[in-house]
C-alpha atoms as a PDB file:
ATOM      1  CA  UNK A   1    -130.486 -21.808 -96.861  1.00  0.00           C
ATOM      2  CA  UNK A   2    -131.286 -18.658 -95.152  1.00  0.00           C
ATOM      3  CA  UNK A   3    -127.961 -17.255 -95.827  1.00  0.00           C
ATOM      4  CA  UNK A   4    -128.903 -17.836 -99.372  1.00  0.00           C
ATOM      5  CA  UNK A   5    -132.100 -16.310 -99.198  1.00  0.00           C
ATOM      6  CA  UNK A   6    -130.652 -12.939 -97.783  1.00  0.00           C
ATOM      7  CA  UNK A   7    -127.825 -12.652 -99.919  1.00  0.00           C
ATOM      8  CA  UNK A   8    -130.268 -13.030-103.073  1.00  0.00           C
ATOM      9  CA  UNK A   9    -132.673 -10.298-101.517  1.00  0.00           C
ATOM     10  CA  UNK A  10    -129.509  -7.875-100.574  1.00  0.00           C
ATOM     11  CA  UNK A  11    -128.507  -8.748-104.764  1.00  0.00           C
ATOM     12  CA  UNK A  12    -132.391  -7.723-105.650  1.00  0.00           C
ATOM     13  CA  UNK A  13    -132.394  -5.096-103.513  1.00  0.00           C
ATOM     14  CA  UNK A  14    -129.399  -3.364-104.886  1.00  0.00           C
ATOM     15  CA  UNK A  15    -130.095  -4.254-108.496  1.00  0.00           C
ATOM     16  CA  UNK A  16    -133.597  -2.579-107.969  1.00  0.00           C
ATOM     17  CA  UNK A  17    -132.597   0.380-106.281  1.00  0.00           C
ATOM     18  CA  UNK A  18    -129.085   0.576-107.493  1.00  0.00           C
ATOM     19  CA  UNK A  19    -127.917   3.879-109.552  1.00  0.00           C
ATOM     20  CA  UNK A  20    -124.682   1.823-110.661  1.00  0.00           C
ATOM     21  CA  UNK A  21    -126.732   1.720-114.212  1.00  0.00           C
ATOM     22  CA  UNK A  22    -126.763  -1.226-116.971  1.00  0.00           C
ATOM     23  CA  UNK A  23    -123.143  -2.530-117.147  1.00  0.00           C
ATOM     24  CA  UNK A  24    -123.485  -3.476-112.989  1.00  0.00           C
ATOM     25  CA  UNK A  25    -126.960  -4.877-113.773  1.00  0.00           C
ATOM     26  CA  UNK A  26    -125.109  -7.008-116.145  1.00  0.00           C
ATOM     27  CA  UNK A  27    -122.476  -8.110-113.827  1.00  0.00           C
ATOM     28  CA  UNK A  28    -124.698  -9.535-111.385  1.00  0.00           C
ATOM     29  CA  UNK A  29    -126.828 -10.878-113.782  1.00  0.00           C
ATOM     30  CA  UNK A  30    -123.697 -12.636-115.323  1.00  0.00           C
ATOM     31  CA  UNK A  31    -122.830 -13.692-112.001  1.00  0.00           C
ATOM     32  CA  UNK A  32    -126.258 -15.276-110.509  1.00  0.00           C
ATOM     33  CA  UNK A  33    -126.445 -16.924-113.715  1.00  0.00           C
ATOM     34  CA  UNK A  34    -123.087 -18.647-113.720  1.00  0.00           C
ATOM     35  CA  UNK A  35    -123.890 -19.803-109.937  1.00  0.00           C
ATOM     36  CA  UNK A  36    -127.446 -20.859-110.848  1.00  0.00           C
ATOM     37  CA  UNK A  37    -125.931 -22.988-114.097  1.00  0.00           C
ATOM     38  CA  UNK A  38    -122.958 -25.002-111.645  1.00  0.00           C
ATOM     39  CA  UNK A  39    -123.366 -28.445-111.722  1.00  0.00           C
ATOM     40  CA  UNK A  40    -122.436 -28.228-108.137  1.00  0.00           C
ATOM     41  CA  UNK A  41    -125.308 -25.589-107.127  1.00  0.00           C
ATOM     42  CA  UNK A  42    -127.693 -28.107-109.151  1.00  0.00           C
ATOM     43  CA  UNK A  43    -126.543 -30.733-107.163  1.00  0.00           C
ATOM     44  CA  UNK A  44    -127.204 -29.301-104.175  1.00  0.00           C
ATOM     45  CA  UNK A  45    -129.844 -28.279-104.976  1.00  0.00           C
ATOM     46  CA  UNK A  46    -131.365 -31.762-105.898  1.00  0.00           C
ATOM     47  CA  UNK A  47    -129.931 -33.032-102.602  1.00  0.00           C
ATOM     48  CA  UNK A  48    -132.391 -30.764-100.639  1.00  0.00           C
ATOM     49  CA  UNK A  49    -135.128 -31.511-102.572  1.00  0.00           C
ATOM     50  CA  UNK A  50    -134.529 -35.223-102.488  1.00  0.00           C
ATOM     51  CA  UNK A  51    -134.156 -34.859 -98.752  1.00  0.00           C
ATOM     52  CA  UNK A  52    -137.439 -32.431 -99.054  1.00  0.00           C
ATOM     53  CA  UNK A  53    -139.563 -35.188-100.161  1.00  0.00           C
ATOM     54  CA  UNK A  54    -137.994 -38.262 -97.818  1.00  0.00           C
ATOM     55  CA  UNK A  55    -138.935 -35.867 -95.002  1.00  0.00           C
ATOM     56  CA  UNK A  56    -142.290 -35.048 -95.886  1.00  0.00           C
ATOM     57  CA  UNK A  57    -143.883 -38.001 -94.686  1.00  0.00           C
ATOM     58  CA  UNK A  58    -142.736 -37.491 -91.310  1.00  0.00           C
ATOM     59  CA  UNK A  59    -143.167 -33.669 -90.825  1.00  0.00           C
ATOM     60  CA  UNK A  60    -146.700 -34.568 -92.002  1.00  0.00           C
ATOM     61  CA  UNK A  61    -147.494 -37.174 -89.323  1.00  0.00           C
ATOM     62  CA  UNK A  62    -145.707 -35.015 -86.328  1.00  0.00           C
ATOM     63  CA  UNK A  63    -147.601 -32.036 -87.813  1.00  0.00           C
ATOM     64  CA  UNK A  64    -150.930 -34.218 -87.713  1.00  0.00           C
ATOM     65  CA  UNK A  65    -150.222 -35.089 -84.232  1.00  0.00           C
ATOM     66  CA  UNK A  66    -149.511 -32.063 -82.733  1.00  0.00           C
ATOM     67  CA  UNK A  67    -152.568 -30.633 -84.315  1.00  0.00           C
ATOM     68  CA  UNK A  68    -154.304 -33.481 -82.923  1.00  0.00           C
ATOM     69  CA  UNK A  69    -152.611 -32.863 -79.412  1.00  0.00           C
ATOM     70  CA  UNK A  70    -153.659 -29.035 -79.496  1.00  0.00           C
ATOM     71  CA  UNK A  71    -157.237 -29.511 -80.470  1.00  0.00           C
ATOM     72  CA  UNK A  72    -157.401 -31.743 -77.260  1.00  0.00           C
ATOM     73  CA  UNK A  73    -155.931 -29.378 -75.133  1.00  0.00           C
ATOM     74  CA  UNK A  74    -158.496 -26.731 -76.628  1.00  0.00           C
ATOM     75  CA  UNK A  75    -161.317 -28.991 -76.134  1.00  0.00           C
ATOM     76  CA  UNK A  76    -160.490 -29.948 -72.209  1.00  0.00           C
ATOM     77  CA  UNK A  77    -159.494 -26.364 -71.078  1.00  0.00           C
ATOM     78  CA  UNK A  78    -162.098 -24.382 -72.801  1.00  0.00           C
ATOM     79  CA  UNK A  79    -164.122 -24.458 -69.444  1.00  0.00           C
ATOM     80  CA  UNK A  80    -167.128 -26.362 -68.014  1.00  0.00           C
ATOM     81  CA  UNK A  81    -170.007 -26.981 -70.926  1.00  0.00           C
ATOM     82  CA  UNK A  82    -173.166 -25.730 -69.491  1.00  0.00           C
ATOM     83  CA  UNK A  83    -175.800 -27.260 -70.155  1.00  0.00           C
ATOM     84  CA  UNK A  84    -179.585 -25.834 -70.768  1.00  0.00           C
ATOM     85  CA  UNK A  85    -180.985 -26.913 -67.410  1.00  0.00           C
ATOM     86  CA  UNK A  86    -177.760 -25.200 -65.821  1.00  0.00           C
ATOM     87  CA  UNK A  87    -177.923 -22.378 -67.676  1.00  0.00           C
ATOM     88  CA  UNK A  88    -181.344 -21.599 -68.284  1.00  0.00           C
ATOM     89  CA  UNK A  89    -181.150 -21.083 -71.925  1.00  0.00           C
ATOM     90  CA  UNK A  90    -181.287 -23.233 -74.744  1.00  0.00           C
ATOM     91  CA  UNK A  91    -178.317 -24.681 -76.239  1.00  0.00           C
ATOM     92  CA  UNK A  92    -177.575 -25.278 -79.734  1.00  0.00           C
ATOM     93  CA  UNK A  93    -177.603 -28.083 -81.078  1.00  0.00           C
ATOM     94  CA  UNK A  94    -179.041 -30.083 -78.060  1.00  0.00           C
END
């Protein structure tokens, strides 16, 4: 997937900034178009996203719990909660 993803920004990139003019512009237009259109690219395509949405159950619940895990690690190591009589000054919400 990341290969994928650089190779299309490389193709962008030189389109955009290419001096090759319209006929190479064509080419790889041509070309993107004919790999976007296989049935085989399409398929593939689906597969991920099939796999995309069976997975997203679980990242959500691991992603839940490590949240869950790092707000608790926040809330026990952010020091010693002083408390007004401690401290000599009021504290909010108390």
């Amino acid at each position: 997937m990341k290969r994928l993803l650089l190779l299309t920004g490389f193709a962008i990139g030189y389109v955009a900034g290419s001096a090759a003019g319209r006929e190479r512009y064509e080419q790889i237009r041509s070309m993107a178009l004919r790999v976007r259109n296989d049935p085989q690219v399409q398929a593939a395509a689906a597969a991920a996203a099939d796999k995309a949405k069976e997975a997203a159950p679980v990242v959500k619940d691991k992603v839940t719990g490590a949240a869950e895990v790092a707000a608790q690690k926040v809330r026990t190591s952010s020091g010693p909660d002083l408390s007004e009589q401690e401290s000599g000054y009021p504290v909010a919400g108390r």
